[in-house]
C-alpha atoms as a PDB file:
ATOM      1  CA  UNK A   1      11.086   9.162 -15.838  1.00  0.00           C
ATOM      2  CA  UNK A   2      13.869   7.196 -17.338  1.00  0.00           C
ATOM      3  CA  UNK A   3      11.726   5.636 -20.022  1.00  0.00           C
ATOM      4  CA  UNK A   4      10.900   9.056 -21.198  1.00  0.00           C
ATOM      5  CA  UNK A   5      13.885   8.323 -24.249  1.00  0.00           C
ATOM      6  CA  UNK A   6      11.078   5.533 -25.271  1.00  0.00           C
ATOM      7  CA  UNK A   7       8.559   7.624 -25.945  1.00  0.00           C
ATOM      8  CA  UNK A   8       8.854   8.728 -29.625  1.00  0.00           C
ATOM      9  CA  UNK A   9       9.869   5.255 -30.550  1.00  0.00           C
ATOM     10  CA  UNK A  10       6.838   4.044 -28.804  1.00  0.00           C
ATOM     11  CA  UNK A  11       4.718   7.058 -30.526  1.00  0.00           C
ATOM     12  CA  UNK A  12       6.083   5.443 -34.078  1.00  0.00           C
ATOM     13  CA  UNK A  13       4.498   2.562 -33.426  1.00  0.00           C
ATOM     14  CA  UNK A  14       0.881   3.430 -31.731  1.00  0.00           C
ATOM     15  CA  UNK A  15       0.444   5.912 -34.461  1.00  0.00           C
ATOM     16  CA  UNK A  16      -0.832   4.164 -36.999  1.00  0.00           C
ATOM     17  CA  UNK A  17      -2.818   1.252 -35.144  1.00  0.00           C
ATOM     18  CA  UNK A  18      -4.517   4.680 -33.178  1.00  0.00           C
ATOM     19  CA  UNK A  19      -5.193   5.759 -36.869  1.00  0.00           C
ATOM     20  CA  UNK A  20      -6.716   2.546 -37.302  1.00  0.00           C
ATOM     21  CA  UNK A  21      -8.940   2.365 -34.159  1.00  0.00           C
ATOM     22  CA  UNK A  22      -9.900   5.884 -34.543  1.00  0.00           C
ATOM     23  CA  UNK A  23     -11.458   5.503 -38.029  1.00  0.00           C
ATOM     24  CA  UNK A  24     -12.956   2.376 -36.846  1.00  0.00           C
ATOM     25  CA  UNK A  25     -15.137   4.284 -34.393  1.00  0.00           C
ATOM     26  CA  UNK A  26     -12.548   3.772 -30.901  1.00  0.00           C
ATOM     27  CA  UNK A  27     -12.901   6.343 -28.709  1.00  0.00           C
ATOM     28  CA  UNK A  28     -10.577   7.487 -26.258  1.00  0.00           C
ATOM     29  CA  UNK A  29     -12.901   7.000 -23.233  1.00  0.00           C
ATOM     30  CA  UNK A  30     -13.277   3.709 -24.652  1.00  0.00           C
ATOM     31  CA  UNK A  31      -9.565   2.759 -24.621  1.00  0.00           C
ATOM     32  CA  UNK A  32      -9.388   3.834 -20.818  1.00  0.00           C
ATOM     33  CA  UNK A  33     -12.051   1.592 -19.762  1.00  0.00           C
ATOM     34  CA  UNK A  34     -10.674  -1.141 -21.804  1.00  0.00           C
ATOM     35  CA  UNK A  35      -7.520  -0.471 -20.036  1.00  0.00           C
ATOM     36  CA  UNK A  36      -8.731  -0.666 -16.601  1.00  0.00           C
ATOM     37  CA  UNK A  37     -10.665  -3.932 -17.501  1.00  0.00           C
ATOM     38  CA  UNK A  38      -7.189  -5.649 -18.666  1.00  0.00           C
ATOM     39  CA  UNK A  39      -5.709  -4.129 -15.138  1.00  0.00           C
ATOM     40  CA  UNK A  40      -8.599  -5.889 -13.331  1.00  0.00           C
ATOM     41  CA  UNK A  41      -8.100  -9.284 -14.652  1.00  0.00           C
ATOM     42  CA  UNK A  42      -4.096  -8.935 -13.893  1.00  0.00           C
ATOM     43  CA  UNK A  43      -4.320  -8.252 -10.458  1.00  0.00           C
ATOM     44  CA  UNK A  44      -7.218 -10.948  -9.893  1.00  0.00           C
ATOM     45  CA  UNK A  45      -4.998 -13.391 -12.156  1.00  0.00           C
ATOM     46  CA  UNK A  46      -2.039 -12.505  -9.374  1.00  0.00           C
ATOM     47  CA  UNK A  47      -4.363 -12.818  -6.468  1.00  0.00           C
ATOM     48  CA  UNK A  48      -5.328 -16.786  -7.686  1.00  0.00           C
ATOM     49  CA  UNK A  49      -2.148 -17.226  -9.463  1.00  0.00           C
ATOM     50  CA  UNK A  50      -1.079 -19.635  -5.979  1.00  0.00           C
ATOM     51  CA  UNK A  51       2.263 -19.955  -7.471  1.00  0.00           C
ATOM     52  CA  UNK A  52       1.165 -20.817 -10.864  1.00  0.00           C
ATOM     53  CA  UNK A  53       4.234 -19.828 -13.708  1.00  0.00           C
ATOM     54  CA  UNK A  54       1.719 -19.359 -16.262  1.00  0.00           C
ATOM     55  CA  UNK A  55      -0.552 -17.241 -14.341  1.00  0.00           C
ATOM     56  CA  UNK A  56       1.411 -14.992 -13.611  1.00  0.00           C
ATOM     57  CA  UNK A  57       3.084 -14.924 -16.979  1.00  0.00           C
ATOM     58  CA  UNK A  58      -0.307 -14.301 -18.203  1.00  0.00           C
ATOM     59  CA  UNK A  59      -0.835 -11.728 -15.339  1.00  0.00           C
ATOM     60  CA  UNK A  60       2.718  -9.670 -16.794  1.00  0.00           C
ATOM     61  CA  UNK A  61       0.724  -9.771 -20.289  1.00  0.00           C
ATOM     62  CA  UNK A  62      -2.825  -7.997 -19.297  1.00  0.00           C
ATOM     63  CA  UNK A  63      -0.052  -5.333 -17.384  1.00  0.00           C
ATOM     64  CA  UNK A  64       1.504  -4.834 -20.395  1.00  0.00           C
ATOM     65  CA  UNK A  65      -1.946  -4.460 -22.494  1.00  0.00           C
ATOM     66  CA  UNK A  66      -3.036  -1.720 -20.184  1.00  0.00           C
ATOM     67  CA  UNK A  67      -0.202  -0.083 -20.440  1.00  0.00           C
ATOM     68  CA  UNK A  68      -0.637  -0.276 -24.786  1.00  0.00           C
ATOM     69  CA  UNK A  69      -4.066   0.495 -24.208  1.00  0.00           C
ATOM     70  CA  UNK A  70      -3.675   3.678 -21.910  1.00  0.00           C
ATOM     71  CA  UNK A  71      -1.223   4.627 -24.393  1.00  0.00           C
ATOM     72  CA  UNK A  72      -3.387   4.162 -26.910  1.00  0.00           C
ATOM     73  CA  UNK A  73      -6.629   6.543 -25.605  1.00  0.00           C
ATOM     74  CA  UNK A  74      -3.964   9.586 -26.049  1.00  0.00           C
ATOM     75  CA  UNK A  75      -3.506   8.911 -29.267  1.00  0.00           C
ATOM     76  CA  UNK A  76      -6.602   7.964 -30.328  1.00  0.00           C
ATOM     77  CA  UNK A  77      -7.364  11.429 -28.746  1.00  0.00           C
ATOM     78  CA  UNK A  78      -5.050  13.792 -30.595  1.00  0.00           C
ATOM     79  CA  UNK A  79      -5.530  11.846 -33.744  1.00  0.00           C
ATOM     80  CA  UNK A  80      -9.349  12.647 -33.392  1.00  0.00           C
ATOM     81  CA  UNK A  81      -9.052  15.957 -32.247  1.00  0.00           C
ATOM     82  CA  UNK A  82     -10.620  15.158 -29.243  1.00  0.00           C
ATOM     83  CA  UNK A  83      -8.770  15.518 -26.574  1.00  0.00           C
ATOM     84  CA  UNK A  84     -10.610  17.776 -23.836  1.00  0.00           C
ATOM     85  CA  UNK A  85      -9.942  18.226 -20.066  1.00  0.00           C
ATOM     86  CA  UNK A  86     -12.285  15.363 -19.251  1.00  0.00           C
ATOM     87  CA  UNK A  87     -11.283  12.803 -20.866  1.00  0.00           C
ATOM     88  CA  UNK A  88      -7.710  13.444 -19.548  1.00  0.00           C
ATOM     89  CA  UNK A  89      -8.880  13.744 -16.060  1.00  0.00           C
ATOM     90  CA  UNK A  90     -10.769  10.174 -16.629  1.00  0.00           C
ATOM     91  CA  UNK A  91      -7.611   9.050 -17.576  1.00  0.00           C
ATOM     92  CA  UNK A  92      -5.374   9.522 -14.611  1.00  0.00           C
ATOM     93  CA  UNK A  93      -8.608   8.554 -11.916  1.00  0.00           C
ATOM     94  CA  UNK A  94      -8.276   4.846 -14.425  1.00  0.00           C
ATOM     95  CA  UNK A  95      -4.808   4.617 -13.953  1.00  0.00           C
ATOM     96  CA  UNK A  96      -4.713   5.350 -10.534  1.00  0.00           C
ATOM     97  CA  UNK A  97      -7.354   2.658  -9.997  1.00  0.00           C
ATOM     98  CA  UNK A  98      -5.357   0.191 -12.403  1.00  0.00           C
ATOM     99  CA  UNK A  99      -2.424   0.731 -10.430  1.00  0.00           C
ATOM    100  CA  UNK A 100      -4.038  -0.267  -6.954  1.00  0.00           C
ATOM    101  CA  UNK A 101      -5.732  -3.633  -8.679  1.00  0.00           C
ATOM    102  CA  UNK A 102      -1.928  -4.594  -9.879  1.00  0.00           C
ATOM    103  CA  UNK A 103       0.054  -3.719  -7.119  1.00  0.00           C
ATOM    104  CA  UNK A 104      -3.241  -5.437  -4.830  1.00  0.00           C
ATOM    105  CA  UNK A 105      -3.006  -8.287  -6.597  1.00  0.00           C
ATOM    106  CA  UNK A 106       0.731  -9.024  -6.736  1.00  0.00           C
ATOM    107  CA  UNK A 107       0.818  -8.954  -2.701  1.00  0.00           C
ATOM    108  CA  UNK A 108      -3.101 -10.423  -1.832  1.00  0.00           C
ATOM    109  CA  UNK A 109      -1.177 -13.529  -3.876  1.00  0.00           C
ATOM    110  CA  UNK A 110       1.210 -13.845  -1.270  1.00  0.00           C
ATOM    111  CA  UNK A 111       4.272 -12.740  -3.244  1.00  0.00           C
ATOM    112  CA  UNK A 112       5.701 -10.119  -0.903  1.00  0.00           C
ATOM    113  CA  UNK A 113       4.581  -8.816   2.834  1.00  0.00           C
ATOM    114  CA  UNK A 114       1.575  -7.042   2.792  1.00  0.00           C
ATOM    115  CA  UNK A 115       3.511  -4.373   4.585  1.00  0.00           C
ATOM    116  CA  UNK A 116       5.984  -3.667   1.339  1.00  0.00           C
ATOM    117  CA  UNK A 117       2.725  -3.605  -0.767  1.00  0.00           C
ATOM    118  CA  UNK A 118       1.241  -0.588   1.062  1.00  0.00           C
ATOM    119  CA  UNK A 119       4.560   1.080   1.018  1.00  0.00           C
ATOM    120  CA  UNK A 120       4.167   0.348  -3.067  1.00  0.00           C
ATOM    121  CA  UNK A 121       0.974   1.895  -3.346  1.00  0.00           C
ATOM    122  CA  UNK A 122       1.804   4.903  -1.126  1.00  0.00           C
ATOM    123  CA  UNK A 123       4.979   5.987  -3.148  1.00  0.00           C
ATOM    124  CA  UNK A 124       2.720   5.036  -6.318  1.00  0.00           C
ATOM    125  CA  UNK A 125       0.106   6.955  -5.324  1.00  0.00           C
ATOM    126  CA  UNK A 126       2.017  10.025  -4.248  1.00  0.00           C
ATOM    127  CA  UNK A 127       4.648  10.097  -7.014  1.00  0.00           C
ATOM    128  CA  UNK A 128       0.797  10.533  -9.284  1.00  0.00           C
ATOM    129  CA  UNK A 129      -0.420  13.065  -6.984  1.00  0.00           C
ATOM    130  CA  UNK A 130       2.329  15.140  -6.784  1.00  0.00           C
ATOM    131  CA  UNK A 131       2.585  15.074 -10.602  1.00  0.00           C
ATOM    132  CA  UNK A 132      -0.552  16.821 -11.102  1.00  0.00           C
ATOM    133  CA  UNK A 133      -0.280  18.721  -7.790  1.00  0.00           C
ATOM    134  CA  UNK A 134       1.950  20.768  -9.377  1.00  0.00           C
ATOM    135  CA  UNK A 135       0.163  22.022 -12.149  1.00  0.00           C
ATOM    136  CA  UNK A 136      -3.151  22.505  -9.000  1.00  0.00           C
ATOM    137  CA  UNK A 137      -0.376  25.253  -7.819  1.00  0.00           C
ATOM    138  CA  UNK A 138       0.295  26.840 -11.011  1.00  0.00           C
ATOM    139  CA  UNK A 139       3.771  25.047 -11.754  1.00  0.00           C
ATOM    140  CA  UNK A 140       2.361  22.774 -14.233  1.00  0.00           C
ATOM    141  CA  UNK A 141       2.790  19.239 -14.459  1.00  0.00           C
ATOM    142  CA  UNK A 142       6.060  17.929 -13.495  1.00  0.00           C
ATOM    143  CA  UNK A 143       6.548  14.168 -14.209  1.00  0.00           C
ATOM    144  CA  UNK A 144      10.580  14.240 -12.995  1.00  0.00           C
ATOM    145  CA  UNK A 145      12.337  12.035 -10.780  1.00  0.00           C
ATOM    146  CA  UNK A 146      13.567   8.151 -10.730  1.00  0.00           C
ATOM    147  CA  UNK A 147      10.111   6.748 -11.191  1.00  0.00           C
ATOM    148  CA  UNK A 148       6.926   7.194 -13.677  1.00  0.00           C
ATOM    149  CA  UNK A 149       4.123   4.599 -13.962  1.00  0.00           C
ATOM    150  CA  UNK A 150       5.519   3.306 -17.426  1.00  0.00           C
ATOM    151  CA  UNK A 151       8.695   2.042 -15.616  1.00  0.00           C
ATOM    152  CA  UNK A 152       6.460   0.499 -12.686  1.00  0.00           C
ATOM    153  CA  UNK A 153       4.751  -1.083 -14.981  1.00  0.00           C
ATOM    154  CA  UNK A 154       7.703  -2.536 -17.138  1.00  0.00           C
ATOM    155  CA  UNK A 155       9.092  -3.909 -13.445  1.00  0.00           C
ATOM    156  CA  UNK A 156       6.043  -6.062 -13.001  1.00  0.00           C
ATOM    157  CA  UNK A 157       6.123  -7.029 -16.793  1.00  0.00           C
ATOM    158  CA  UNK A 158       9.710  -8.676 -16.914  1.00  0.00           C
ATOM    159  CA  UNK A 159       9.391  -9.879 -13.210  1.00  0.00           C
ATOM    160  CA  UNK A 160       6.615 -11.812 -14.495  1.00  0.00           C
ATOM    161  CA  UNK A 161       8.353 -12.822 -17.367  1.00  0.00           C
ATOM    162  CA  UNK A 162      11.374 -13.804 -15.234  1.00  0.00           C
ATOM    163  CA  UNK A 163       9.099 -15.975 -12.651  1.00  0.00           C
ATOM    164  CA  UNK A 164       7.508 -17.927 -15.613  1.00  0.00           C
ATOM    165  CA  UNK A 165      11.439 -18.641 -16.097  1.00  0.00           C
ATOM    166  CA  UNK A 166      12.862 -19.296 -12.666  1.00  0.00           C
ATOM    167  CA  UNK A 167       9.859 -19.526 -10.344  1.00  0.00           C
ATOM    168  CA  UNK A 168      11.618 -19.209  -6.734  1.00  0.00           C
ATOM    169  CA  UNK A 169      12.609 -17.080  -4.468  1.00  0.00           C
ATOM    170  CA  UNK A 170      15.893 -15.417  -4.172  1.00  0.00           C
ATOM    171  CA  UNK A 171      16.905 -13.788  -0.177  1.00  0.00           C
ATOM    172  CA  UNK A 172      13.033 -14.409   0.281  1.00  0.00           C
ATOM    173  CA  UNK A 173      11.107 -13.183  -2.586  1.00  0.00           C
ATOM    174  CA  UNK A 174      10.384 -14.366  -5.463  1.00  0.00           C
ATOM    175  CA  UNK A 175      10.855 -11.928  -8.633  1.00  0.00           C
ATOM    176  CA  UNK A 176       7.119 -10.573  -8.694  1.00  0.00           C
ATOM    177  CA  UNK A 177       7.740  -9.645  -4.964  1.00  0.00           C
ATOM    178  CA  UNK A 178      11.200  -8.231  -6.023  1.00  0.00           C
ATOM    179  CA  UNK A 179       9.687  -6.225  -8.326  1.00  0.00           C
ATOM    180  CA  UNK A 180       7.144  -4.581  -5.584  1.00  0.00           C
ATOM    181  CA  UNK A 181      10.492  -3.427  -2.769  1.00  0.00           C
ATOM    182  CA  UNK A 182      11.765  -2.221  -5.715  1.00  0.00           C
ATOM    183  CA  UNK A 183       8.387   0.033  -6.549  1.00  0.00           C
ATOM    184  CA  UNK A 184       8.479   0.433  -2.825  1.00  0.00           C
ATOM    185  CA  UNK A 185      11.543   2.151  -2.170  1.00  0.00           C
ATOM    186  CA  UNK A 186      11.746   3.931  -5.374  1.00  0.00           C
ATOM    187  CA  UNK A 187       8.290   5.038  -5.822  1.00  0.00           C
ATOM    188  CA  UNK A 188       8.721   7.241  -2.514  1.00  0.00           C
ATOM    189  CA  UNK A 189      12.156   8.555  -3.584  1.00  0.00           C
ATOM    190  CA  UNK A 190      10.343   9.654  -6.592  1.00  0.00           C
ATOM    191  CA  UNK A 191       7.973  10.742  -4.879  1.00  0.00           C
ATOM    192  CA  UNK A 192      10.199  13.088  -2.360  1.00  0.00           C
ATOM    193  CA  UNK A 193      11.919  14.188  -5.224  1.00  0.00           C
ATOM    194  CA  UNK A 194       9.139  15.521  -7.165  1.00  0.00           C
ATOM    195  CA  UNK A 195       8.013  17.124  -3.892  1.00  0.00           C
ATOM    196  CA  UNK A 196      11.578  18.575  -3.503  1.00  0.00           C
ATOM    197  CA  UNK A 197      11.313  20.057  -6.968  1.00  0.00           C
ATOM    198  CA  UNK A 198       7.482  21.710  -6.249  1.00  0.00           C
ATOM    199  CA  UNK A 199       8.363  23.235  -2.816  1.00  0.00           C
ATOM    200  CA  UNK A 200      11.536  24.621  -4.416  1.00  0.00           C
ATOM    201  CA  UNK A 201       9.889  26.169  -7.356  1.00  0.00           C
ATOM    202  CA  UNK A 202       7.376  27.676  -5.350  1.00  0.00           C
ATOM    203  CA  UNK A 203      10.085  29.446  -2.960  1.00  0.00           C
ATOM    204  CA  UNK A 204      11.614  31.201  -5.972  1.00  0.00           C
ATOM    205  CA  UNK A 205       7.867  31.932  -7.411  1.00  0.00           C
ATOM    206  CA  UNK A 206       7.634  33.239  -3.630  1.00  0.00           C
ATOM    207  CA  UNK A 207      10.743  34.923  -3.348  1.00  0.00           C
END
């Protein structure tokens, strides 16, 4: 993913606030539900938004709380010592669920072609599957490739920042449907490159 630099900067800072919400009886189950709830309200806030700056500005900041907040049920996790198998399988059926509700709502608002937002959800979807579909073959999980769900979900945030700023379109789309051609067409590049990677790991494991 190219975010993936981010990650120990963004570990800094969760630490201590999943230190805090640990002791204060958080549990990491908890934190994906809570995260699924703020993905909920974003994609119904983009479905009513009708054009509205702030609701969609308002949309960009529930996205960005279930992104804290899935971030946050890891933590909370390791800091507890309880991470387990279950609660991370919990975790990726959530955020595959939070993923459809965002990218749903972006294009059931009328921001892009419903067309583009399948094509969003199918690269989304795959790039996922074929993440843990690598580990189901004994590869283990490969997260490689252009796009993860942290950058998809830092698109949508600063498009919705940017259409609170400049709320029209630009060659047909305004920047919240920008932001799903761009998850369109990248998510399934991702998506053929991850499966690039599996099939040709499993012809040397073969060979």
């Amino acid at each position: 993913m190219s975010l993936d630099f981010l990650r120990p900067h963004a570990k800094n800072i969760l630490k201590p606030i999943a230190v805090i919400l640990s002791r204060a009886g958080a549990t990491p189950d908890a934190m994906s539900i809570i995260s699924l709830i703020f993905a909920i309200c974003a994609g119904l806030l983009y479905t009513i938004s009708d054009g509205s700056r702030t609701l969609v500005l308002l949309s960009g900041g529930l996205v960005l709380l279930n992104g804290i907040a899935d971030a946050m049920d890891g933590e909370i996790a390791r800091h507890s010592g309880t991470a387990c198998m279950r609660g991370d399988f919990l975790d990726h059926v959530i955020d595959r669920y939070a993923d459809v509700f965002i990218i749903c709502g972006i294009f059931f608002g009328e921001y892009v072609d419903w067309r583009i937002g399948v094509a969003a959800i199918v690269g989304t979807l795959l790039t996922s599957y074929l993440g843990t579909q690598a580990q189901a073959v004994g590869i283990g999980r490969y997260y490689g490739g252009m796009f993860g769900r942290a950058d998809r979900l830092v698109i949508i945030i600063v498009a919705s920042l940017l259409y609170f700023l400049y709320p029209h379109e630009i060659y047909g789309f305004s920047f919240p449907g920008w932001s799903l051609v761009l998850i369109a067409v990248v998510s399934n590049i991702t998506a053929l490159q991850r499966f690039v990677y599996i099939w040709k790991r499993l012809g040397i494991r073969q060979g």
